[in-house]
N, C-alpha and C. Protein backbone atom coordinates (compact mmCIF):
# COMPACT_ATOMS: atom_id res chain seq x y z
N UNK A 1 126.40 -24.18 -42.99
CA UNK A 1 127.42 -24.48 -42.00
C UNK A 1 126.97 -25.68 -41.17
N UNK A 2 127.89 -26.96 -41.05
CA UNK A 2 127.66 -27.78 -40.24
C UNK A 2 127.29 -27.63 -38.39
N UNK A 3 126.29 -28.31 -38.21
CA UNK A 3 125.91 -27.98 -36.60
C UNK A 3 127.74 -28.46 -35.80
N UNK A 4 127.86 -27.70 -34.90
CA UNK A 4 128.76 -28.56 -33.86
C UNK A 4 128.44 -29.66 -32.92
N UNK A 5 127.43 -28.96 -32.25
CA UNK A 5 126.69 -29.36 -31.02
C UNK A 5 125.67 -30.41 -31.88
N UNK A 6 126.07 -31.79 -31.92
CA UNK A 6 124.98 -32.59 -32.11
C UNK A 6 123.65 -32.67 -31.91
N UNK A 7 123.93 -32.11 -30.09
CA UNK A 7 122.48 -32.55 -29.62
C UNK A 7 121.42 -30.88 -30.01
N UNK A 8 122.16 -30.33 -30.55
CA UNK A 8 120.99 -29.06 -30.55
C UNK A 8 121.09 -29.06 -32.26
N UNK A 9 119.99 -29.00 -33.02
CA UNK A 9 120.10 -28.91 -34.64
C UNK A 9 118.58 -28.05 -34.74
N UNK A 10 118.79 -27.26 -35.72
CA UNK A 10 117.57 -26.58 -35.94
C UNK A 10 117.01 -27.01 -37.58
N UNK A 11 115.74 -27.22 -37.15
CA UNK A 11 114.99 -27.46 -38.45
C UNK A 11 114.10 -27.18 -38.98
N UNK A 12 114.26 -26.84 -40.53
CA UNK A 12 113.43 -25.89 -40.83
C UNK A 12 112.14 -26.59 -41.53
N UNK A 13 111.46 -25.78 -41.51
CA UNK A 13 109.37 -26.62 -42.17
C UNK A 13 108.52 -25.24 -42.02
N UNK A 14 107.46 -26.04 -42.64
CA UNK A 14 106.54 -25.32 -43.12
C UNK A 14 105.24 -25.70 -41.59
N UNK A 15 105.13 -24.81 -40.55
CA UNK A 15 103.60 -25.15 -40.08
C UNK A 15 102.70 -24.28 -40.33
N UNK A 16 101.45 -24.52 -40.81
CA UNK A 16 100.48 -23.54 -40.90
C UNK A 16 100.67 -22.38 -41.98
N UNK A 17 101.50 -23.18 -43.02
CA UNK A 17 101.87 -21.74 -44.01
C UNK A 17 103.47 -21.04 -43.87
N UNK A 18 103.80 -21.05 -42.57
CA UNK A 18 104.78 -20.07 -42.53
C UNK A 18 105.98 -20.92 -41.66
N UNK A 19 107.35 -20.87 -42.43
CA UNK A 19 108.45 -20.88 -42.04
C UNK A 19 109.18 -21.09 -40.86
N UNK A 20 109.32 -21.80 -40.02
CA UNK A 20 109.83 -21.50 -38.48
C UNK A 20 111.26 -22.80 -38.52
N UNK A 21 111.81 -22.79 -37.37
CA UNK A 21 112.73 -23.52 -37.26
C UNK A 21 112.62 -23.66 -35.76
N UNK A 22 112.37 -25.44 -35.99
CA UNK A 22 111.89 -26.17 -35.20
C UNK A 22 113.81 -26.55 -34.23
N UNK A 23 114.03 -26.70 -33.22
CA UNK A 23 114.92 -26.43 -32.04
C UNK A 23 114.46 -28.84 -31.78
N UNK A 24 115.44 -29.10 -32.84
CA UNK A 24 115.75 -30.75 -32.41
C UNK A 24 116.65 -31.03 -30.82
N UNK A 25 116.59 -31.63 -29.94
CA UNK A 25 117.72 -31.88 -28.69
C UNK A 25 117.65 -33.13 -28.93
N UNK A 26 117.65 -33.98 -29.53
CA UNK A 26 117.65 -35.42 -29.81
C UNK A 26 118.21 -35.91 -31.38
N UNK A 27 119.77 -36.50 -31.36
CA UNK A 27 119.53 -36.94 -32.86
C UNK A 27 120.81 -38.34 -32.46
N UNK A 28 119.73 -39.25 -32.06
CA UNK A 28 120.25 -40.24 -32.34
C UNK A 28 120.61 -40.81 -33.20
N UNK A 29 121.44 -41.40 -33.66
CA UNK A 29 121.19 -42.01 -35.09
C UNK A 29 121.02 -43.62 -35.24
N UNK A 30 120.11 -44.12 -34.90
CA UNK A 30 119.30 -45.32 -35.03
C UNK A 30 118.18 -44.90 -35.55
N UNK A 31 117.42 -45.82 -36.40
CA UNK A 31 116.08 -45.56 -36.88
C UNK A 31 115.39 -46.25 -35.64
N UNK A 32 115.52 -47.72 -35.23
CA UNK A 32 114.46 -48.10 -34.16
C UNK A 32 113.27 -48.82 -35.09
N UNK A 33 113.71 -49.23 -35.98
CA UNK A 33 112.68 -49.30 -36.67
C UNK A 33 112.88 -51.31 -37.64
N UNK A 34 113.65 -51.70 -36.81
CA UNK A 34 113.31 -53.03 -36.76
C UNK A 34 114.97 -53.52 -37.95
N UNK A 35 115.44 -52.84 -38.14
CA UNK A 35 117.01 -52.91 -38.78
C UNK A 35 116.95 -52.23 -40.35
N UNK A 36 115.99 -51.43 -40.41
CA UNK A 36 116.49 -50.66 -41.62
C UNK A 36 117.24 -49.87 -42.54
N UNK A 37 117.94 -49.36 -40.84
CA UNK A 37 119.05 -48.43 -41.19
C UNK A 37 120.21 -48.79 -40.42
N UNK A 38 121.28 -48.26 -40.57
CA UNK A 38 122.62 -48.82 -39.93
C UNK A 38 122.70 -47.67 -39.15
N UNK A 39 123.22 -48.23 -38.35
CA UNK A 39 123.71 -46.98 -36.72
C UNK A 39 124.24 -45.89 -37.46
N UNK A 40 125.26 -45.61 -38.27
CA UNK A 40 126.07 -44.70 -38.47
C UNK A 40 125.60 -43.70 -39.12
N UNK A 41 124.32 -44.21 -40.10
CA UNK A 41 124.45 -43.26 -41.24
C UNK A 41 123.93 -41.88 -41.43
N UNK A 42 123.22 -41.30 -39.96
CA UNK A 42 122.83 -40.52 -39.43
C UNK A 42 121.32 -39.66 -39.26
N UNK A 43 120.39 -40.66 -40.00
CA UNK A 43 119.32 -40.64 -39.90
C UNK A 43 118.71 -41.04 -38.94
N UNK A 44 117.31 -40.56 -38.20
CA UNK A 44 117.28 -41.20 -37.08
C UNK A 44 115.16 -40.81 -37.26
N UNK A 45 114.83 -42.72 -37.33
CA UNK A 45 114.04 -42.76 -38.02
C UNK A 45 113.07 -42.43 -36.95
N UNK A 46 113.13 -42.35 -35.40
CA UNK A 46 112.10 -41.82 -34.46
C UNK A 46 111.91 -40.66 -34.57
N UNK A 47 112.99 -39.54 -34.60
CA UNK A 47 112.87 -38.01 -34.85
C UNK A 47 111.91 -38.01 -35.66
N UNK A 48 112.07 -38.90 -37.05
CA UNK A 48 111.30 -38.25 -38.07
C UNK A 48 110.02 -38.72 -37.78
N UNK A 49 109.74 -39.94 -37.35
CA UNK A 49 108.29 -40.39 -36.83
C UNK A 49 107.82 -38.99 -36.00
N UNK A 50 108.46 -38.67 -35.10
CA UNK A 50 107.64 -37.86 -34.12
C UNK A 50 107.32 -36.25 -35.11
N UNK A 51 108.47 -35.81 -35.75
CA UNK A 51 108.04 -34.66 -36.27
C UNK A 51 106.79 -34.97 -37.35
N UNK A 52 106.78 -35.79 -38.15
CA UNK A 52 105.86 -36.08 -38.99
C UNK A 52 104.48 -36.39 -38.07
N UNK A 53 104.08 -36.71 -36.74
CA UNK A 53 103.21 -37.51 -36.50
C UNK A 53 102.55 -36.19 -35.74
N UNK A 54 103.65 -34.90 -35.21
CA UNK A 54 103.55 -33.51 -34.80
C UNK A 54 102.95 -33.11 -36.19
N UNK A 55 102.96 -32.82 -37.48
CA UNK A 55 102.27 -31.96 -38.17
C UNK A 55 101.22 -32.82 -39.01
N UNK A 56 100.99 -34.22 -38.35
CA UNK A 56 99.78 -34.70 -38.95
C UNK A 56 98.57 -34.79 -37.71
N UNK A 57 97.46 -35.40 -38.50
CA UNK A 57 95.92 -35.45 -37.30
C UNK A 57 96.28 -36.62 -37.31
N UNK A 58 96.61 -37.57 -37.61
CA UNK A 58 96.91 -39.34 -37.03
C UNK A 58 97.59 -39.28 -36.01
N UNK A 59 97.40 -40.38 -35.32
CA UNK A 59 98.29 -40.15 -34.40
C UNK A 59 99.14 -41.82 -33.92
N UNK A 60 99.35 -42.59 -34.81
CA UNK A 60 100.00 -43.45 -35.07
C UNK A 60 100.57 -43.14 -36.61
N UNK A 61 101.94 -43.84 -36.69
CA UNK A 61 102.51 -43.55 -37.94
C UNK A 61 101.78 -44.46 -39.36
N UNK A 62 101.73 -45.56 -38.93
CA UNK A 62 100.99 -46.19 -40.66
C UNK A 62 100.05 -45.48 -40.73
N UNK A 63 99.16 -44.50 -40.63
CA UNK A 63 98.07 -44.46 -40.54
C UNK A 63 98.66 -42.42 -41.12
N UNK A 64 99.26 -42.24 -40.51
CA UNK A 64 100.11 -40.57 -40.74
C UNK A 64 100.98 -40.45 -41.62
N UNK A 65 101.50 -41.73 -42.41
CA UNK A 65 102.17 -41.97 -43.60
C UNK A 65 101.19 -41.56 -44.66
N UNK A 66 100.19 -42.07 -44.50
CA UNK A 66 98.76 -42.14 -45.98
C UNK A 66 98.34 -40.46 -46.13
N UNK A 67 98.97 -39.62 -44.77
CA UNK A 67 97.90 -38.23 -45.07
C UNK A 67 98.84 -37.38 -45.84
N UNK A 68 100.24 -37.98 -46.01
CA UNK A 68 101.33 -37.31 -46.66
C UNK A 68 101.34 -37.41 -48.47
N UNK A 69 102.03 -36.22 -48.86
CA UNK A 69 101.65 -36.46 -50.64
C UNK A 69 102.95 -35.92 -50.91
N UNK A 70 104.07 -36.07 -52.02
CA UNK A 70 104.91 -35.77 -52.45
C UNK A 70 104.68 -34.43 -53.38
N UNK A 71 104.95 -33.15 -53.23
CA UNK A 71 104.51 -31.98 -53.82
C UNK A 71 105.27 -30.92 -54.58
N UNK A 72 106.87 -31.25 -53.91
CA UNK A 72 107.76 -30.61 -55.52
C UNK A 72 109.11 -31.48 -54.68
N UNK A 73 109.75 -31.41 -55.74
CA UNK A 73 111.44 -31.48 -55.39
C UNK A 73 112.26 -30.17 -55.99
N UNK A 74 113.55 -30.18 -55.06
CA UNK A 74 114.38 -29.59 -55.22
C UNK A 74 115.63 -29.17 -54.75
N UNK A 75 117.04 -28.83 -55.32
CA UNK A 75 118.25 -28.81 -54.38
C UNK A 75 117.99 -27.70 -53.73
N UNK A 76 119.10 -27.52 -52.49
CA UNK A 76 118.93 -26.59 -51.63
C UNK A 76 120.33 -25.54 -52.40
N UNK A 77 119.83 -24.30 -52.23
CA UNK A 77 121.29 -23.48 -52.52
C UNK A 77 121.89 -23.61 -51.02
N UNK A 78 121.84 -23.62 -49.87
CA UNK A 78 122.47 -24.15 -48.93
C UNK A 78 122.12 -25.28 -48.34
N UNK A 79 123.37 -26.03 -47.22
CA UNK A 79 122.80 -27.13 -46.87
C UNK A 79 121.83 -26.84 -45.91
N UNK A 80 120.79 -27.91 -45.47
CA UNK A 80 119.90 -27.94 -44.47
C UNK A 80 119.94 -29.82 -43.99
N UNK A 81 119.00 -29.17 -43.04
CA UNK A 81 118.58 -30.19 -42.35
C UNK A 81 117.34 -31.16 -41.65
N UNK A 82 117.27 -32.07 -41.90
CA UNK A 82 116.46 -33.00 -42.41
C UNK A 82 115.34 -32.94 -41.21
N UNK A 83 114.16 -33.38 -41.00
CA UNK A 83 113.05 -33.48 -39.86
C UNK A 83 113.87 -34.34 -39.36
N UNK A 84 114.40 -35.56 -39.43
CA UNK A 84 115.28 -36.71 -39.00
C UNK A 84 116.45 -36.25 -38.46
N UNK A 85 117.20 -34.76 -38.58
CA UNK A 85 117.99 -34.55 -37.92
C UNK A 85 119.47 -34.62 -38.63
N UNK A 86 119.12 -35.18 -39.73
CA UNK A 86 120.23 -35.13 -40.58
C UNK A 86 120.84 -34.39 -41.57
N UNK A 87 122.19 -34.05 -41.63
CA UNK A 87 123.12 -32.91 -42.02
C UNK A 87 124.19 -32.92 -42.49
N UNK A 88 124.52 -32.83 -43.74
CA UNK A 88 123.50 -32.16 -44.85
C UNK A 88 122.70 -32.36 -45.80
N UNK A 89 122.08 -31.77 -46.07
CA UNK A 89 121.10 -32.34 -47.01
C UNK A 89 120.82 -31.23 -48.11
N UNK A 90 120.95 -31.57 -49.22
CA UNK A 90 121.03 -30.60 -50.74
C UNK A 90 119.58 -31.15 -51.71
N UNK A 91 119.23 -32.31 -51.94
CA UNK A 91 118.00 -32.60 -52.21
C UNK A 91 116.99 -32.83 -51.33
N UNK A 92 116.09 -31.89 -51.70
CA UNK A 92 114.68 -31.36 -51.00
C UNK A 92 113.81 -32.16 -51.74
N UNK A 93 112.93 -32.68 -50.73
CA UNK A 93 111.58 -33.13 -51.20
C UNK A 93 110.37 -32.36 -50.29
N UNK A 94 109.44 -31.47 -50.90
CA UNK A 94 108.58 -31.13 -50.09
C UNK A 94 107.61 -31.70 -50.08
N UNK A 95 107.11 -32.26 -49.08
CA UNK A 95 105.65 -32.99 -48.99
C UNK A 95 104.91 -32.14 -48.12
N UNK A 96 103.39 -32.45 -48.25
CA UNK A 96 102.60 -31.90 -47.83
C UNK A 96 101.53 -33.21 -47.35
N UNK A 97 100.70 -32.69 -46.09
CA UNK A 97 99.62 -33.29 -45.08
C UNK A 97 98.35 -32.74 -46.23
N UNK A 98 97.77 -34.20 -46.61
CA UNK A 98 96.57 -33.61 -47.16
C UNK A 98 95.44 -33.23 -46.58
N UNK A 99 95.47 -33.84 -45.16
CA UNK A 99 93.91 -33.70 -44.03
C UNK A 99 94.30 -32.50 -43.31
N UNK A 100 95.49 -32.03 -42.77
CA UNK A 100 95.72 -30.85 -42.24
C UNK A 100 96.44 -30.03 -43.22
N UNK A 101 96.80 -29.84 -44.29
CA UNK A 101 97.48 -28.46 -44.68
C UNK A 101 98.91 -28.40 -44.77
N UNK A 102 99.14 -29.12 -43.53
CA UNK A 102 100.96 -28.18 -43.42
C UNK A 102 101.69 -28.97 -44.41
N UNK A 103 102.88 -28.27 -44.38
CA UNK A 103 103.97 -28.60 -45.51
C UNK A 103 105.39 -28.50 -44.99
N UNK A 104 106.15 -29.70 -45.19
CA UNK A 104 107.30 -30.16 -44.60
C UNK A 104 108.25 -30.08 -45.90
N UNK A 105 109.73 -29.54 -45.74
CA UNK A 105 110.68 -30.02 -46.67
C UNK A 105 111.61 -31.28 -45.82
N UNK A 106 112.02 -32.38 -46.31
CA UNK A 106 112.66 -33.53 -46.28
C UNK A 106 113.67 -33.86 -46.57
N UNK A 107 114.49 -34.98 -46.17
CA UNK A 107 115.51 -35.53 -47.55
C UNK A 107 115.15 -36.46 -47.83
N UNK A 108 115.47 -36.25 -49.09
CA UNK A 108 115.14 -37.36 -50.27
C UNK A 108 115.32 -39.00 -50.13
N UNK A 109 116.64 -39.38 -49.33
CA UNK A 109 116.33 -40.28 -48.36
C UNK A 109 115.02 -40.83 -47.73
N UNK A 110 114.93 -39.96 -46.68
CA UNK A 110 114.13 -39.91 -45.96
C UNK A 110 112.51 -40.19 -46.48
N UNK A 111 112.56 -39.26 -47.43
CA UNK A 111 110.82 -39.29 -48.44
C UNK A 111 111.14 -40.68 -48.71
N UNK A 112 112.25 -41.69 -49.58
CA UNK A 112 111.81 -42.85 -50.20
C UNK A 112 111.62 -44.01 -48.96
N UNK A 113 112.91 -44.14 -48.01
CA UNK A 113 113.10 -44.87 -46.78
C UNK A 113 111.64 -45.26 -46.16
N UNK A 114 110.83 -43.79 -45.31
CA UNK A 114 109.95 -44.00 -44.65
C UNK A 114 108.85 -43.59 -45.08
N UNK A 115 108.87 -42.90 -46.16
CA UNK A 115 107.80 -42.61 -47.06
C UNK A 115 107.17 -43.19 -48.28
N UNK A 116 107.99 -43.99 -48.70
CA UNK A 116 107.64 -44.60 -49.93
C UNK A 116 107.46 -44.28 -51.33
N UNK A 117 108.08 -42.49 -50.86
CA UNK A 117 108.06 -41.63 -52.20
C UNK A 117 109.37 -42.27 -52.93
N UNK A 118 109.40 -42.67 -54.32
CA UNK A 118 110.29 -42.82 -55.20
C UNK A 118 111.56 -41.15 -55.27
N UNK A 119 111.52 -40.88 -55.08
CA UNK A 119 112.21 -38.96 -55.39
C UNK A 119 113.42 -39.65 -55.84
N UNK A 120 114.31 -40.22 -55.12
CA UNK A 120 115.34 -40.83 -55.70
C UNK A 120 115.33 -40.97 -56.97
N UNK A 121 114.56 -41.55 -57.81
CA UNK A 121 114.32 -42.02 -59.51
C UNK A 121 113.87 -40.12 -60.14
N UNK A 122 113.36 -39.30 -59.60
CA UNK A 122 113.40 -38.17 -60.07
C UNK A 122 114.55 -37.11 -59.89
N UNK A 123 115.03 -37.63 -58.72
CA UNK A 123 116.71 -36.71 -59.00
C UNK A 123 117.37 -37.18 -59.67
N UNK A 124 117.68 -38.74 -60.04
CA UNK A 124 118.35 -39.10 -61.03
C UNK A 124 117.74 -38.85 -62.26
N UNK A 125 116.76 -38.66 -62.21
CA UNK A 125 116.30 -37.95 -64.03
C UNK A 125 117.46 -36.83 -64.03
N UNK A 126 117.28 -35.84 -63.08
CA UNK A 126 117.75 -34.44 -62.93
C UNK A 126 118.72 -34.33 -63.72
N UNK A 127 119.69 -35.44 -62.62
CA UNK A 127 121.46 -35.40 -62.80
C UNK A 127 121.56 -36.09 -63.97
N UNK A 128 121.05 -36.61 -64.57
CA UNK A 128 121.28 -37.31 -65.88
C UNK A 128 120.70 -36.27 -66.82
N UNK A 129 119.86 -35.73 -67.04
CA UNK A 129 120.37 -34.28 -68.09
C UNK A 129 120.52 -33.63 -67.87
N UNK A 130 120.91 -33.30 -66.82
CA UNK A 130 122.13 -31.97 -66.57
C UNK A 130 123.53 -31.98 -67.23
N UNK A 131 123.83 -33.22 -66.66
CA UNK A 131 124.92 -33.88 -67.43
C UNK A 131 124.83 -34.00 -68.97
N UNK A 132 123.91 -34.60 -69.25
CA UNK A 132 123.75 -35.12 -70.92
C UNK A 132 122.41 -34.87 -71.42
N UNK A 133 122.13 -33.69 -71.54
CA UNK A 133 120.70 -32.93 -72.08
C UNK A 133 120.45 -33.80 -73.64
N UNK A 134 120.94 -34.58 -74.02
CA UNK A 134 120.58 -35.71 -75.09
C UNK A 134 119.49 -36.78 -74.62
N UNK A 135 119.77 -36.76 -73.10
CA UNK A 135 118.99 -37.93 -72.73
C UNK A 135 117.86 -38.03 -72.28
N UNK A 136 116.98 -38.59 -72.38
CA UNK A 136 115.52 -38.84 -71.54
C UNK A 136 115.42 -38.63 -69.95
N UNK A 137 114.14 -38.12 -69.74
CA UNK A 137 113.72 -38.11 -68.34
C UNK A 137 112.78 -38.95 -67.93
N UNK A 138 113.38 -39.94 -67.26
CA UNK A 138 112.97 -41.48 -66.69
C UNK A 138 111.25 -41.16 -66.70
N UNK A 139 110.67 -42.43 -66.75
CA UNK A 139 109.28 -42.25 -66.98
C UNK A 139 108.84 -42.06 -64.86
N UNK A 140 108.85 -42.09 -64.13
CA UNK A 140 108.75 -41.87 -63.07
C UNK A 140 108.86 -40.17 -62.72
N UNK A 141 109.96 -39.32 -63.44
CA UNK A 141 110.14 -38.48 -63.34
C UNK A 141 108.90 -37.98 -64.07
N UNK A 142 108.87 -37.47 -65.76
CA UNK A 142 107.83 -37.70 -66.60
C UNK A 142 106.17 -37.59 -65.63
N UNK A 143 106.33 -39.07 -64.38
CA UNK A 143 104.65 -38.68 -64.14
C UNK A 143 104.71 -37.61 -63.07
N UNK A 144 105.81 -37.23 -62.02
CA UNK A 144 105.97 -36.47 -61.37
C UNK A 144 105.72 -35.30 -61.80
N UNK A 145 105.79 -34.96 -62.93
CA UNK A 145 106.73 -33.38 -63.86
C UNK A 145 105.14 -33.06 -64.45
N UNK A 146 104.48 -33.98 -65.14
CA UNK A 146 103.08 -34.11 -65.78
C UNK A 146 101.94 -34.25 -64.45
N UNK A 147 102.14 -34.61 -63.45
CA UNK A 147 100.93 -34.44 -62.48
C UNK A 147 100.83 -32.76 -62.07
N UNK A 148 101.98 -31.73 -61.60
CA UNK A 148 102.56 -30.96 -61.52
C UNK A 148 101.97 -29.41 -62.44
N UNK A 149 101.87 -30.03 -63.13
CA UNK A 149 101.92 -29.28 -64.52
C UNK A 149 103.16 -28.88 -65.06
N UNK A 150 103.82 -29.15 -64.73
CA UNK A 150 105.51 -29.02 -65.37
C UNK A 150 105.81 -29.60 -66.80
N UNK A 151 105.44 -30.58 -67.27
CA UNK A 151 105.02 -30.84 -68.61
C UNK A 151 103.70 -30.90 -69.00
N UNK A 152 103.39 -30.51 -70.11
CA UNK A 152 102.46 -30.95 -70.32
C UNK A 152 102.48 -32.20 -71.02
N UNK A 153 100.66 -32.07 -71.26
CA UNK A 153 100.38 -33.72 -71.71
C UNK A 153 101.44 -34.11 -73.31
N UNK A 154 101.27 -33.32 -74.34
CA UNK A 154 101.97 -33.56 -75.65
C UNK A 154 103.66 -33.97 -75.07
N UNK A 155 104.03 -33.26 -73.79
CA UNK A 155 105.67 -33.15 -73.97
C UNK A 155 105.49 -34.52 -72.84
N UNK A 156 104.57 -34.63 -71.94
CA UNK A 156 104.99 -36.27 -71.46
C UNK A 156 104.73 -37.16 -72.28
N UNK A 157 103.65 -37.41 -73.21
CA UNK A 157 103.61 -38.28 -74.36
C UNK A 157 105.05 -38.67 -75.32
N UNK A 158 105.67 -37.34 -75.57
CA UNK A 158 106.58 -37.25 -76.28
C UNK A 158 107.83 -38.10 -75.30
N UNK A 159 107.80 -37.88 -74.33
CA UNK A 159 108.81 -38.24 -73.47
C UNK A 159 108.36 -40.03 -73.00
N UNK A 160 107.56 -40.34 -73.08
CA UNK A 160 107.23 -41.75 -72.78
C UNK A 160 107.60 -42.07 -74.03
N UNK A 161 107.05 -41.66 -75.20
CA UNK A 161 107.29 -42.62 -76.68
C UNK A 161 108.72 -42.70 -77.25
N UNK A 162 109.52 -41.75 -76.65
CA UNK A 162 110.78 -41.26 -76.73
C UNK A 162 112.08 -41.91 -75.77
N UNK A 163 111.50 -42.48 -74.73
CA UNK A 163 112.40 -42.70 -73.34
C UNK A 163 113.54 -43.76 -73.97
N UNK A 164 113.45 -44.66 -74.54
CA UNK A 164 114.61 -45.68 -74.77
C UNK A 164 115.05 -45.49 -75.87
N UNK A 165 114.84 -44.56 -76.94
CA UNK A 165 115.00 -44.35 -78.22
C UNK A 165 116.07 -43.70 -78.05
N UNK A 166 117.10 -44.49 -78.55
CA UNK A 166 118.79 -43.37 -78.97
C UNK A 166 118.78 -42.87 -80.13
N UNK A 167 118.10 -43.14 -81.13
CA UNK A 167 118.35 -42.72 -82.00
C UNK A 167 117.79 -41.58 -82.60
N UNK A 168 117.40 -40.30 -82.18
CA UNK A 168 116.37 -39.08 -82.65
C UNK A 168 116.52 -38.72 -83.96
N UNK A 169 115.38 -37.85 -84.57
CA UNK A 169 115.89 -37.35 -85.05
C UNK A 169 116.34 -36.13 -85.27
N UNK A 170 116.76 -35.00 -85.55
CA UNK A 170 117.35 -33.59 -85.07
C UNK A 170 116.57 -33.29 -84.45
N UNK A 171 114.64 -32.69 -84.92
CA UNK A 171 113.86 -32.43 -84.64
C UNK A 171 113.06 -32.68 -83.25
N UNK A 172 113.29 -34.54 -83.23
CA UNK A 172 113.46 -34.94 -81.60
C UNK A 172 113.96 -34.26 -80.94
N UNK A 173 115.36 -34.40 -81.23
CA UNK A 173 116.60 -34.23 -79.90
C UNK A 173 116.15 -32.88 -79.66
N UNK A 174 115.58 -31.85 -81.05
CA UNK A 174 115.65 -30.29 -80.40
C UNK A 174 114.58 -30.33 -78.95
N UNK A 175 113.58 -31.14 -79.86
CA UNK A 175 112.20 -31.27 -78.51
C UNK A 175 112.87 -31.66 -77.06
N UNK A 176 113.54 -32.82 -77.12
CA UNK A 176 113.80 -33.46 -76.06
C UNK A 176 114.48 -32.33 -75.17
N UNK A 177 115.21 -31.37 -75.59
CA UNK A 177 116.25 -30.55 -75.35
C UNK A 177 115.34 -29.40 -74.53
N UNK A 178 114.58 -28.77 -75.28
CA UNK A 178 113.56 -28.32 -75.00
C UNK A 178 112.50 -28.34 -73.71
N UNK A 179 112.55 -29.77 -73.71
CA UNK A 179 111.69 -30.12 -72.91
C UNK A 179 112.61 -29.93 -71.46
N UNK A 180 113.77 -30.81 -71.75
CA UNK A 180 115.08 -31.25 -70.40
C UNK A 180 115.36 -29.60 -69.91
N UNK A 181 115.31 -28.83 -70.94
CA UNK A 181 115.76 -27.28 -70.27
C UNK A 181 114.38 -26.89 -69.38
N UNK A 182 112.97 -27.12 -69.74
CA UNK A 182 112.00 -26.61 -69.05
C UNK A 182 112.49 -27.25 -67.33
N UNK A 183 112.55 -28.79 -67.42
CA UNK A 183 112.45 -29.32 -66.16
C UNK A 183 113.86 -28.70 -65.53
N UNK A 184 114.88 -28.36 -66.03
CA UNK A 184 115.85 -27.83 -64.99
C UNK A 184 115.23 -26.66 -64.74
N UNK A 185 114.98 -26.25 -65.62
CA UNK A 185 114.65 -24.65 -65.09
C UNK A 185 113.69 -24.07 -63.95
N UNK A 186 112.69 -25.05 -64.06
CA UNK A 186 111.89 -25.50 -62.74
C UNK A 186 112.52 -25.97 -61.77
N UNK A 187 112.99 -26.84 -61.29
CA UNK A 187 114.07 -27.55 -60.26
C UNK A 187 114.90 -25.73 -59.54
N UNK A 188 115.75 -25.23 -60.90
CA UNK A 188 116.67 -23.96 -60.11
C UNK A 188 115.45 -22.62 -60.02
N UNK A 189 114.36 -22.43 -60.75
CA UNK A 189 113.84 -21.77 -60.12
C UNK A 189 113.12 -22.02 -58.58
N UNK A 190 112.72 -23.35 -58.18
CA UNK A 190 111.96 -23.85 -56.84
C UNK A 190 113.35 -23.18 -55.97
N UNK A 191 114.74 -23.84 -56.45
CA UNK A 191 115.97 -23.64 -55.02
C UNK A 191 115.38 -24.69 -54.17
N UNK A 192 114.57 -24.21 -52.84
CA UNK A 192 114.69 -25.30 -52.19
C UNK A 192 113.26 -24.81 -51.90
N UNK A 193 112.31 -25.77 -52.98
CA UNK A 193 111.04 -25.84 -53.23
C UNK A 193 110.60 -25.15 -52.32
């Protein structure tokens, strides 16, 4: 359900292991951040500085960007809302603080914008065989899925030597098929990683 009240949004994360929902009174929507984002689009790139800079030991942001690691993706079965304050949001990126522990879910936005995580190029793997389970899962996705353990090494091999090749042969396509059902099935078992 969409917030009414702008200025009050609750958000949900991971501190210390366990679940809470963090009470936002601020959601401007400017980033502040030298013209990256457009007024409207409802991200608001200080919120997310401050919540991120709250569950890291840095205490300047370039420096609290580096302790962050990209650690699963996934859609939300409901909408949520972003550390940034933004609503709604259906693709989850969970990252995690490697010097302290805690673990934040994101939007996917948000992870590539101020994070520098690619996730964008791995949801579009997603939606592209969901849609058309014939097709390859982008090599970006591939190293995501294989760092993970979500593929293994033979089925990312297979999937790199495979990626631009239209032409399979049955035996391929069954693999490829094979393979595209493991990674959804991971994605809807996480929900919202």
């Amino acid at each position: 359900m969409a917030p009414t009240d702008l200025s009050k949004t609750f958000i949900r994360c991971l501190r210390g292991g366990v679940r809470v929902d963090l009470e936002v009174t601020s959601t401007v929507s400017h980033f502040g951040d030298g013209g990256c984002g457009r007024m409207s689009d409802g991200y608001n790139f200080q919120q997310l500085k401050t919540e991120i800079l709250a569950l890291s030991r840095a205490t300047d942001w370039e420096t609290a960007k580096t302790e962050w690691k990209l650690i699963g993706v996934g859609e939300a079965e409901e909408r949520e809302t972003c550390l940034c304050g933004h609503f709604p949001i259906i693709e989850l990126c969970t990252i995690t603080n490697q010097v302290t522990g805690r673990t934040a879910d994101v939007g996917n936005v948000c992870v590539k914008r101020f994070l520098g995580f690619r996730s964008d190029l791995i949801f579009a793997s997603i939606k592209r065989i969901r849609k058309d389970p014939d097709k390859s899962i982008g090599a970006e996705a591939a190293v995501f899925l294989r760092e993970r353990g979500i593929i293994n090494a033979w089925e990312y091999d297979f999937q790199q030597s495979t990626y631009r090749k239209r032409d399979l042969t049955y035996k391929q396509l069954s693999t490829r098929h094979t393979i595209n059902q493991k990674v959804l099935a991971y994605v809807a078992r996480r929900g919202i990683v």
